[in-house]
Protein backbone atom coordinates (compact mmCIF):
# COMPACT_ATOMS: atom_id res chain seq x y z
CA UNK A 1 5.01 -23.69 -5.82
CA UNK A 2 4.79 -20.28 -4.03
CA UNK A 3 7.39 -18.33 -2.22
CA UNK A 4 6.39 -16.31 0.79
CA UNK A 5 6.59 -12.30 -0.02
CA UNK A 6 9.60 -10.49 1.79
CA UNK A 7 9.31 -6.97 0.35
CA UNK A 8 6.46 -4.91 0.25
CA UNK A 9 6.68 -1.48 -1.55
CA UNK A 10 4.25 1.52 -0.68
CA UNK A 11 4.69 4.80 -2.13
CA UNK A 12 6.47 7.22 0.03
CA UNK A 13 4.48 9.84 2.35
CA UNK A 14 6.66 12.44 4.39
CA UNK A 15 9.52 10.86 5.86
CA UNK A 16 7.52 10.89 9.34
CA UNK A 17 4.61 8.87 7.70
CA UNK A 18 6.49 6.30 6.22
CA UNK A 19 8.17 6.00 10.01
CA UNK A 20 5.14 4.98 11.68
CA UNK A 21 4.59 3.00 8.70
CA UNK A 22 7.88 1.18 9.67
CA UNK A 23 6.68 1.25 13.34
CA UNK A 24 3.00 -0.32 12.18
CA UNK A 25 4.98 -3.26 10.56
CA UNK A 26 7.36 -3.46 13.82
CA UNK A 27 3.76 -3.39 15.95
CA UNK A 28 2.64 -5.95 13.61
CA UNK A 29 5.56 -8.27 13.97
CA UNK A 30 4.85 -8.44 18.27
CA UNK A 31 1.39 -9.11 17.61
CA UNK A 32 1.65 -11.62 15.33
CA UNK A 33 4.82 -13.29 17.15
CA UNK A 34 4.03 -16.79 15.23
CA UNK A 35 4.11 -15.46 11.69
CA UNK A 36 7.36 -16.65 10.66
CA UNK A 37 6.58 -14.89 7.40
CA UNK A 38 6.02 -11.72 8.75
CA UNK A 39 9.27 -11.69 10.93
CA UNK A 40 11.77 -11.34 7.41
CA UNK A 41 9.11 -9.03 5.70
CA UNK A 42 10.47 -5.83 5.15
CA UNK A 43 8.83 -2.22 3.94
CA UNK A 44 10.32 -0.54 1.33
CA UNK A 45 9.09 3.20 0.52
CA UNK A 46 9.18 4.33 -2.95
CA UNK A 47 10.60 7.52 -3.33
CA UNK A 48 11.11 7.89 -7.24
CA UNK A 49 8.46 10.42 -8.98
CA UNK A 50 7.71 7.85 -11.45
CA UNK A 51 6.16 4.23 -9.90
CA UNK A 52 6.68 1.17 -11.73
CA UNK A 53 3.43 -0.26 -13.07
CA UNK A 54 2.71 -2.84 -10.68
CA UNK A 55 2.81 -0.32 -7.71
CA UNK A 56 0.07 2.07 -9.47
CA UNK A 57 -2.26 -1.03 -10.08
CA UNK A 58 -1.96 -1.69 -6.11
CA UNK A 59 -3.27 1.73 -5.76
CA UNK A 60 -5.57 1.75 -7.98
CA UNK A 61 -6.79 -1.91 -6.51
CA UNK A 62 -6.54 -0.99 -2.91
CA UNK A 63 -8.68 2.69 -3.78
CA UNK A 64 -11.38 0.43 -5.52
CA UNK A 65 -12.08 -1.80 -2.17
CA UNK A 66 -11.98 1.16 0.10
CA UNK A 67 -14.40 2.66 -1.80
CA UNK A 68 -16.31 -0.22 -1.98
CA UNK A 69 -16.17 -0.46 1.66
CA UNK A 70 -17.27 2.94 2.76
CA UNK A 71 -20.20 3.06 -0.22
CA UNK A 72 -21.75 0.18 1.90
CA UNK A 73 -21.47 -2.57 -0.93
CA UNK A 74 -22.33 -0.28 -3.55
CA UNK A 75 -21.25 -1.02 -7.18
CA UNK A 76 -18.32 -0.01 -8.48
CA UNK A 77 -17.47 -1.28 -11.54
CA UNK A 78 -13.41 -1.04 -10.52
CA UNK A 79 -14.22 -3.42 -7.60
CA UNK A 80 -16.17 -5.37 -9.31
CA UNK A 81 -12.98 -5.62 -11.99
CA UNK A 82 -10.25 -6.15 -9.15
CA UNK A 83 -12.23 -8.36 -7.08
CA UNK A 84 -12.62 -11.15 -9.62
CA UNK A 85 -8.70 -11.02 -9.97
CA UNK A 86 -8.05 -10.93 -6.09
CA UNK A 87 -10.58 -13.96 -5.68
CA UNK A 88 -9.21 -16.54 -8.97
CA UNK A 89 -6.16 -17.98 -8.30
CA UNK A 90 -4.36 -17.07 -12.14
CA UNK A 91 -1.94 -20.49 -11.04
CA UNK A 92 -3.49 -23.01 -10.30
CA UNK A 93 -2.43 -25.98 -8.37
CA UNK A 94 0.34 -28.41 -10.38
CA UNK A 95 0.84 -25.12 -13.26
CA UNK A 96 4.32 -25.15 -14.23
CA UNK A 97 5.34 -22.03 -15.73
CA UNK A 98 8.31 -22.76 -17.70
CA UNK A 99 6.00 -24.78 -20.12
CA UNK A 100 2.68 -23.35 -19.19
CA UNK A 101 1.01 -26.93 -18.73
CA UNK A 102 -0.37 -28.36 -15.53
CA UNK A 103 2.22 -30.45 -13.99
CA UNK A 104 -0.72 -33.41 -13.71
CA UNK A 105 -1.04 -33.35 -17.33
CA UNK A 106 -0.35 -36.61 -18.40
CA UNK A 107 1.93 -36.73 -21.59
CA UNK A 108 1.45 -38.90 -24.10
């Protein structure tokens, strides 16, 4: 019930950052020569002023654990917030969303 990811999206830099961006994902992809989902992945920089909603909560999500990180585990309520989402799987095995019931849900 999952599809593999094919785009990312990361907010744009100067047109030489989000090169070696390009070129990290490139390194990535001879490293990781087995990833079959890596190989079709592709990087997307968003140039728009404006970023859609889900792109600012990545930000916000990835500036929580780096600073979670480098305060040597100390807590931040943010992490503490985004880490209980990151770790609970909101689908859980056998939901169908169509009808928002478990799929092992027997009906009777």
């Amino acid at each position: 019930m999952r599809r593999a990811c094919t785009m990312l999206v990361c907010r744009s830099q100067s047109a030489e950052t989000d090169r070696l961006y390009l070129k990290d994902l490139d390194q990535c992809r001879a490293q990781m020569a087995g990833a079959t989902w890596l190989r079709d992945m592709q990087l997307q920089a968003w140039t728009d002023p404006v970023e859609p909603l889900p792109l600012e909560l990545a930000q916000l999500a990835a500036a929580s654990v780096m600073r979670h990180v480098l305060a040597d585990g100390d807590r931040d309520p943010v992490f503490d917030a985004v880490s209980t989402k990151l770790t609970n799987d909101p689908f859980p095995r056998g939901w169908v969303a169509k009808t928002g019931r478990s799929s092992s849900r027997k009906r009777g």
